[in-house]
N, C-alpha and C. Protein backbone atom coordinates (compact mmCIF):
# COMPACT_ATOMS: atom_id res chain seq x y z
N UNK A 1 -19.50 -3.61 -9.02
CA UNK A 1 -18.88 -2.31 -8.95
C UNK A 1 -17.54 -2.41 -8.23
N UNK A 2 -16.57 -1.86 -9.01
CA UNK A 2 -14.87 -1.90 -8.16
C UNK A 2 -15.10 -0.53 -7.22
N UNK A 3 -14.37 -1.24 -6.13
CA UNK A 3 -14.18 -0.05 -4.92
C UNK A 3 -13.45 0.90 -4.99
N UNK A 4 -13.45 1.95 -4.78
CA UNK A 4 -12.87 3.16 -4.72
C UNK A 4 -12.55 3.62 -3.23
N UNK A 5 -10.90 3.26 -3.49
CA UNK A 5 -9.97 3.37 -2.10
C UNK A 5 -9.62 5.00 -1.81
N UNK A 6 -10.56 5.87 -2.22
CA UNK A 6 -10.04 7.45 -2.00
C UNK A 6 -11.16 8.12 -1.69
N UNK A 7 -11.64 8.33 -0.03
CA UNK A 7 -12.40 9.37 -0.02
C UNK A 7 -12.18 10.85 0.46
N UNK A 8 -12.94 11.97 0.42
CA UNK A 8 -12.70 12.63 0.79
C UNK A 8 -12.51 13.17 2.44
N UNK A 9 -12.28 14.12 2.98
CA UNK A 9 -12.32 14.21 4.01
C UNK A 9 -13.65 13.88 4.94
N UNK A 10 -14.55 14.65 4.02
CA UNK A 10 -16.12 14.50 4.95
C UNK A 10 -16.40 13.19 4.57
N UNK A 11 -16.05 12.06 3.57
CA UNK A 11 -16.49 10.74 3.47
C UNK A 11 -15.85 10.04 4.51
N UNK A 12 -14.26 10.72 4.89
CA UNK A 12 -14.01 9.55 5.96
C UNK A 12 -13.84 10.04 7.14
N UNK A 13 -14.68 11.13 7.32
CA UNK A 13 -15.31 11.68 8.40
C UNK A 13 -16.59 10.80 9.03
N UNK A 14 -17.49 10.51 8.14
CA UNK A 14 -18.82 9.80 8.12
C UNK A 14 -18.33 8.05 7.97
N UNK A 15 -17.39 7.60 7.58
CA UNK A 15 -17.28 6.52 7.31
C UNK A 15 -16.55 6.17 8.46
N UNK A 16 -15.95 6.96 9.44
CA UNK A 16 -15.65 6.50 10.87
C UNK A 16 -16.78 6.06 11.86
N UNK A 17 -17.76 7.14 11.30
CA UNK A 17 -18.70 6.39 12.50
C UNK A 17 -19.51 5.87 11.56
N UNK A 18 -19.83 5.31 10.78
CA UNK A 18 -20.46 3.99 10.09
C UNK A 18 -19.64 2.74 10.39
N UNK A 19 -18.45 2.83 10.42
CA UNK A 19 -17.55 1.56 11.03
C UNK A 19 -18.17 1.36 12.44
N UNK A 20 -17.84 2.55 13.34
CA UNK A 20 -18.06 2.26 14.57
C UNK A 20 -19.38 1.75 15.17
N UNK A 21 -20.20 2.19 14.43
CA UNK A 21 -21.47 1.94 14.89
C UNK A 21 -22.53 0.86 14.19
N UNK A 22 -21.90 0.37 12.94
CA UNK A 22 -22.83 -0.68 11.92
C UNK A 22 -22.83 -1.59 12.06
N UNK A 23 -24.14 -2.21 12.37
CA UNK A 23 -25.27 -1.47 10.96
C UNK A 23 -25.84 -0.25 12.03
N UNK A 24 -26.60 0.57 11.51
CA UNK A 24 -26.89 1.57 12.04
C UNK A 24 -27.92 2.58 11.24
N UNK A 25 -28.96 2.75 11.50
CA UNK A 25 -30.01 2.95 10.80
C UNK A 25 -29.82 4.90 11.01
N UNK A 26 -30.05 4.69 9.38
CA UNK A 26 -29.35 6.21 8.74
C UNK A 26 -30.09 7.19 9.56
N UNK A 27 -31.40 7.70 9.90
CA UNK A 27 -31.74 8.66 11.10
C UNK A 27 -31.07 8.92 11.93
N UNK A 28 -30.32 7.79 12.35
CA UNK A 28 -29.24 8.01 13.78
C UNK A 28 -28.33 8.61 13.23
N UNK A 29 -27.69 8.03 11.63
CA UNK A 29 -26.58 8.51 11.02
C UNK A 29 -26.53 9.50 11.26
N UNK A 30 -27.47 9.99 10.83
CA UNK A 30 -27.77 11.46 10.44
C UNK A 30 -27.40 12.66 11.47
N UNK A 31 -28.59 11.91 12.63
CA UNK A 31 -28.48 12.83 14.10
C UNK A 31 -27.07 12.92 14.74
N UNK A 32 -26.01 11.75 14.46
CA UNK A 32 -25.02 11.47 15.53
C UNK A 32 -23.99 12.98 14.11
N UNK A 33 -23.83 12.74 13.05
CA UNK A 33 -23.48 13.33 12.47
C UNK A 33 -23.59 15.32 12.35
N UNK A 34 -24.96 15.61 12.40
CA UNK A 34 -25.63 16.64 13.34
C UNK A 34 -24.94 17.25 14.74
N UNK A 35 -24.78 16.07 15.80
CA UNK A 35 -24.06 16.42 16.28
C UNK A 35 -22.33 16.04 16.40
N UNK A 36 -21.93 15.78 15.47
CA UNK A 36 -20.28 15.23 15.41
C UNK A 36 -19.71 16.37 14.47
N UNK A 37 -20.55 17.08 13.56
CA UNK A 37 -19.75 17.75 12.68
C UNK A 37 -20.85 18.95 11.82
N UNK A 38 -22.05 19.17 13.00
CA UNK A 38 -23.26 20.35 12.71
C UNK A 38 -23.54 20.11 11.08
N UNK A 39 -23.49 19.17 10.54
CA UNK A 39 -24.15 18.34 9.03
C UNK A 39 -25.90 18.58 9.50
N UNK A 40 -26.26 19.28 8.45
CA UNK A 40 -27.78 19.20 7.67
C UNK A 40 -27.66 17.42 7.58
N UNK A 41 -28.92 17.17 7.59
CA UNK A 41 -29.28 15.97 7.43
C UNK A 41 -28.62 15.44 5.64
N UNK A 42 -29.54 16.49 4.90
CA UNK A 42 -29.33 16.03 3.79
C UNK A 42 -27.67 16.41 3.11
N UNK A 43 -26.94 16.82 3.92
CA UNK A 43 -25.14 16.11 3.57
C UNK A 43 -24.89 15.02 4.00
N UNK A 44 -25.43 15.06 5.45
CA UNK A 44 -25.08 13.55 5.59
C UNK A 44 -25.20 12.34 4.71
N UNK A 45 -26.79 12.44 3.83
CA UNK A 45 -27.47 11.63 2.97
C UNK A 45 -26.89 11.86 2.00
N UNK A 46 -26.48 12.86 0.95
CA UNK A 46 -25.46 13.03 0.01
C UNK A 46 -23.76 12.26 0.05
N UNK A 47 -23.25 12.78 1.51
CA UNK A 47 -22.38 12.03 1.11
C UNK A 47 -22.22 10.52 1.79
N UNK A 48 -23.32 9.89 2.62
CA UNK A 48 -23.41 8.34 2.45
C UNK A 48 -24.15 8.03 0.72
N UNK A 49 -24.85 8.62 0.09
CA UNK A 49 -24.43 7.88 -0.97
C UNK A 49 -23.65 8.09 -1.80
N UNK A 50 -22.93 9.17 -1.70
CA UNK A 50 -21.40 8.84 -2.59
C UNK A 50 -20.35 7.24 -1.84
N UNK A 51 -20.59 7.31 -0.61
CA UNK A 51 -19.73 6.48 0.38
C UNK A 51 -20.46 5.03 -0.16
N UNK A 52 -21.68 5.01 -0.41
CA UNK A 52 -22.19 3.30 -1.41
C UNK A 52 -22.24 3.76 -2.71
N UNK A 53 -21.85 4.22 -3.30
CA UNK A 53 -21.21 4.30 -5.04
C UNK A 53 -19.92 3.69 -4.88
N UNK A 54 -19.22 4.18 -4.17
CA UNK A 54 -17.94 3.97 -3.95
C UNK A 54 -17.57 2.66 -3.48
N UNK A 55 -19.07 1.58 -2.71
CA UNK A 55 -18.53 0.61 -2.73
C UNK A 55 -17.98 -0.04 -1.11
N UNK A 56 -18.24 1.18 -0.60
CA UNK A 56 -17.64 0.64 1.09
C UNK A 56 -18.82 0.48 1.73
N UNK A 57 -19.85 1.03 1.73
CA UNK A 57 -21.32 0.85 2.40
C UNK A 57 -22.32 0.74 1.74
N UNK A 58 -23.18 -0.40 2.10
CA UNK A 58 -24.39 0.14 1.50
C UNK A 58 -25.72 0.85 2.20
N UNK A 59 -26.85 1.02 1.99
CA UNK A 59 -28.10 1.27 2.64
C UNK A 59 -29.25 1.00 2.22
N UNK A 60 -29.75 -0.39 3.13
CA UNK A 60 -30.79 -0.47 2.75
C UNK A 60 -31.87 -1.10 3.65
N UNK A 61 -33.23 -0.51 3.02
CA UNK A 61 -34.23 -0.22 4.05
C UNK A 61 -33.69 0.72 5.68
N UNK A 62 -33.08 1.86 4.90
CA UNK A 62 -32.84 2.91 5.73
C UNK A 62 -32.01 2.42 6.91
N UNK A 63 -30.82 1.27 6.62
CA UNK A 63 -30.22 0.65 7.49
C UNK A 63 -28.76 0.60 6.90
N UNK A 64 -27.85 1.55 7.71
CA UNK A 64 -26.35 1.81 6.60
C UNK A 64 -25.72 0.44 7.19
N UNK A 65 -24.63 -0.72 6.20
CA UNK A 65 -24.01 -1.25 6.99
C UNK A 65 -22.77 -1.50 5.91
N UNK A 66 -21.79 -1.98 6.77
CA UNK A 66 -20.66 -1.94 5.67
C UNK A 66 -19.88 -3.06 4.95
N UNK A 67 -19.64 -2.74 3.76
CA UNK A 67 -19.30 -3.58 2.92
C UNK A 67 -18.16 -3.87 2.83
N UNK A 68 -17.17 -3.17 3.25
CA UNK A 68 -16.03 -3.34 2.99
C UNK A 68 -15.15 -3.09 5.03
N UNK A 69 -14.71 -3.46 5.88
CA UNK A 69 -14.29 -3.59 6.91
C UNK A 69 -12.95 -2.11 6.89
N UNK A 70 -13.24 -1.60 8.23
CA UNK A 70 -11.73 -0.55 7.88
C UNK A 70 -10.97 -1.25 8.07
N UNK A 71 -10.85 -1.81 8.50
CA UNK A 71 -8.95 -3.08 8.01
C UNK A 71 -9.04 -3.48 6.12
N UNK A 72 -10.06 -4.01 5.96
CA UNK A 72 -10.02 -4.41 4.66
C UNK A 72 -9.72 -3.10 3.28
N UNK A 73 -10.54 -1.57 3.98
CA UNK A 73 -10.19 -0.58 3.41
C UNK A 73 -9.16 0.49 3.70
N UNK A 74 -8.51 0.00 4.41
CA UNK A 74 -6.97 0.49 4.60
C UNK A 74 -6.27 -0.61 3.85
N UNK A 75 -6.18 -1.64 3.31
CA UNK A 75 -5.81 -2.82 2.68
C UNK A 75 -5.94 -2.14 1.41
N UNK A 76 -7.00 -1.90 1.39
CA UNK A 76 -7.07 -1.33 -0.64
C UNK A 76 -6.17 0.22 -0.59
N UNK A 77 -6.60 0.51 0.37
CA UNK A 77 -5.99 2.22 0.02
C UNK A 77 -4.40 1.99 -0.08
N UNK A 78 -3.89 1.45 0.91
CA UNK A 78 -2.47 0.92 0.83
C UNK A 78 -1.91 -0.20 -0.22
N UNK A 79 -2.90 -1.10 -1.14
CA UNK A 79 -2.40 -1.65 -2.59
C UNK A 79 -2.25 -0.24 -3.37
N UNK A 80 -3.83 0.23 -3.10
CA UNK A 80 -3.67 1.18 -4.20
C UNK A 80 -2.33 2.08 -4.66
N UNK A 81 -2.26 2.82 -2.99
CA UNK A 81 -0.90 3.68 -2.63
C UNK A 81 0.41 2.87 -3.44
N UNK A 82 0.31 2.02 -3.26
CA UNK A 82 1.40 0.97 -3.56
C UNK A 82 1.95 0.73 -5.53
N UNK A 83 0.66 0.96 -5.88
CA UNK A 83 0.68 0.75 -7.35
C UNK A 83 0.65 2.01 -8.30
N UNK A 84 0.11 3.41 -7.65
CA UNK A 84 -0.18 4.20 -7.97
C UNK A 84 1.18 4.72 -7.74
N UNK A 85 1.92 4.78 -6.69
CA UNK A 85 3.30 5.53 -6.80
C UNK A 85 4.61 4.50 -7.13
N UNK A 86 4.51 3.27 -6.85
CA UNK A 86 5.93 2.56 -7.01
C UNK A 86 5.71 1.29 -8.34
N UNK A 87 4.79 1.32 -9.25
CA UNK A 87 4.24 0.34 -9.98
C UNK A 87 3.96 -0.59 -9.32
N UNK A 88 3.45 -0.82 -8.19
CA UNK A 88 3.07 -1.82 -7.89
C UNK A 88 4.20 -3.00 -7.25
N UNK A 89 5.43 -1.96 -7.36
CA UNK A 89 6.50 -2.54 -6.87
C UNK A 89 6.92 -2.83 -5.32
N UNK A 90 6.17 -3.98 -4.27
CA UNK A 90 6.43 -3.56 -2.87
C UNK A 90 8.23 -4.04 -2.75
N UNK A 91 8.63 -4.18 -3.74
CA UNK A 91 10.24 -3.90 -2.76
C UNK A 91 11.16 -2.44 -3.30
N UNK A 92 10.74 -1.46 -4.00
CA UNK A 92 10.91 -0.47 -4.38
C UNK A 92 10.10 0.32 -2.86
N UNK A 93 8.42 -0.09 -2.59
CA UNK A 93 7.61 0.56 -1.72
C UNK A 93 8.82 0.33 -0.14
N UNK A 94 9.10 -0.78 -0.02
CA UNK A 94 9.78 -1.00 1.26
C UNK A 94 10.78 -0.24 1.52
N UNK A 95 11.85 0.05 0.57
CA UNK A 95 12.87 0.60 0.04
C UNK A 95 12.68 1.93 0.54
N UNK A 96 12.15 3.14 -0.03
CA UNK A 96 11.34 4.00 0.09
C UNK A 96 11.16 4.41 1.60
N UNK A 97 10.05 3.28 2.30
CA UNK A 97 9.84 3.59 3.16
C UNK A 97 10.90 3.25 4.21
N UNK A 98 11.68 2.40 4.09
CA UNK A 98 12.59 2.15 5.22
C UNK A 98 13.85 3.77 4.93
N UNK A 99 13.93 4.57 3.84
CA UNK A 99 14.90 5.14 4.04
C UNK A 99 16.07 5.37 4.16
N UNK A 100 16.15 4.02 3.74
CA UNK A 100 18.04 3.49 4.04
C UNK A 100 18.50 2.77 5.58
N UNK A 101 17.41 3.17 6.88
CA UNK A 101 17.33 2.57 8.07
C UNK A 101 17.24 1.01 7.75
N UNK A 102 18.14 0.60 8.82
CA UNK A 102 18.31 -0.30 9.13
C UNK A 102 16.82 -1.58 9.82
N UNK A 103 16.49 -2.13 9.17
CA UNK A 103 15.16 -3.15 10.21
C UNK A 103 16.13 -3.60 10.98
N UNK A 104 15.20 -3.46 12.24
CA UNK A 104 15.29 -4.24 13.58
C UNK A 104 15.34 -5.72 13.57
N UNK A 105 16.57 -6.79 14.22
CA UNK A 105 15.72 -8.23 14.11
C UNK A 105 14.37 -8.40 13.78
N UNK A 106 13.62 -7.54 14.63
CA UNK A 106 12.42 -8.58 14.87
C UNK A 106 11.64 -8.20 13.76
N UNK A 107 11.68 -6.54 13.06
CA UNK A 107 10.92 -6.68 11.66
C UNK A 107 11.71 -7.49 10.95
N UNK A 108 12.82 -7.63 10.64
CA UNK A 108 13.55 -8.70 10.18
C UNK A 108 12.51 -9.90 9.92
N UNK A 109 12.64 -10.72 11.05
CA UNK A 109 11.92 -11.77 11.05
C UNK A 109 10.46 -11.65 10.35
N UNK A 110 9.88 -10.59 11.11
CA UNK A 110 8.44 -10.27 10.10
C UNK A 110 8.03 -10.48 8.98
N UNK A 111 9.27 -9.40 8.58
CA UNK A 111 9.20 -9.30 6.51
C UNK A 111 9.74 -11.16 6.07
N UNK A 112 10.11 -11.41 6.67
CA UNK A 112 10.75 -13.01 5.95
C UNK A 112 9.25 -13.40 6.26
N UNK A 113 8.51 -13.61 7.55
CA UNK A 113 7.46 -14.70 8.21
C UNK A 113 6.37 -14.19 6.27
N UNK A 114 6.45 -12.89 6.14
CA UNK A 114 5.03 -12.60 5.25
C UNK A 114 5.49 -13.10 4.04
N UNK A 115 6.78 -12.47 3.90
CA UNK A 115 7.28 -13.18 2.54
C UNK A 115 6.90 -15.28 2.27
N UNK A 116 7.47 -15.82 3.37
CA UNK A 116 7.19 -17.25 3.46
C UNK A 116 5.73 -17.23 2.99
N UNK A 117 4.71 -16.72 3.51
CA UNK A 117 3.33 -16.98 3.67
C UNK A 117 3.01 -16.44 2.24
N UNK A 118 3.27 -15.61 1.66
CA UNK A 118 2.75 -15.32 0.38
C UNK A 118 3.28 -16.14 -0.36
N UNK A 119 4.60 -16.51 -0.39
CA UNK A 119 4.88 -17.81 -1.81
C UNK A 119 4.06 -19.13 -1.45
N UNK A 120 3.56 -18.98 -0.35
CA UNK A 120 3.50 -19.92 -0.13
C UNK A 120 3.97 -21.04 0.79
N UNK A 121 5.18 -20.37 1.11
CA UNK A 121 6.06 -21.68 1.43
C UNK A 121 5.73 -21.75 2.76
N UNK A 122 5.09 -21.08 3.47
CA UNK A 122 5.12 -21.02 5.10
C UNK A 122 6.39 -21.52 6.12
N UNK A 123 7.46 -21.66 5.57
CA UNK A 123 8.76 -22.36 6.04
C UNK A 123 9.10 -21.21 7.44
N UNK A 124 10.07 -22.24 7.81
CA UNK A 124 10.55 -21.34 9.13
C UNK A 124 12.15 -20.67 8.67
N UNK A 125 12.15 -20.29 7.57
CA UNK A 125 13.38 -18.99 7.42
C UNK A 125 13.97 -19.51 6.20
């Protein structure tokens, strides 16, 4: 199943504290949720399993844990972002986001260090 980098508010409401707390056995889910955001049990349970359709958690034997890391799913949401508005273009995306501002040396150096590391070349400039 491909992941789905878009949840809703109450998914990444619930998917904050499944990060924070996993693995974490869904009763607790439930209760900490109960009290984090006055959720009936069974929303909570509705929308953790939209949240493992989707591919970021699963649950099993009543034990939520996660499949996908929030670094790793801020990684997809931000390709996604990336392809969905600029074709997939990150020097159009950079463009964009820098605004016409000027980088600092030291992002300077940054954007070259990642650039090196993705061709490959790992070189020093």
């Amino acid at each position: 199943m491909a992941t789905v980098f878009r949840l809703t508010r109450a998914e990444t409401n619930l998917a904050g504290i499944i990060w924070a707390n996993a693995p974490i056995p869904s009763p607790e889910l439930a209760k900490i949720a109960e009290r984090e955001f006055k959720w009936k049990r069974t929303t909570t349970y509705t929308i953790l399993k939209r949240l493992c359709g989707k591919g970021v958690f699963r649950n099993d034997s009543a034990t939520v844990s996660a499949i996908l890391t929030h670094d790793e799913f801020l990684a997809g949401q931000s390709r996604r972002f990336v392809e969905d508005t600029f074709g997939g273009s990150l020097p159009k995306f950079i463009t964009s986001f820098t605004g016409g501002r000027k980088l600092t040396p030291e992002q300077a150096i940054e954007l070259r260090r990642l650039v090196d590391e993705c061709e490959g070349g790992g070189g020093n400039g």
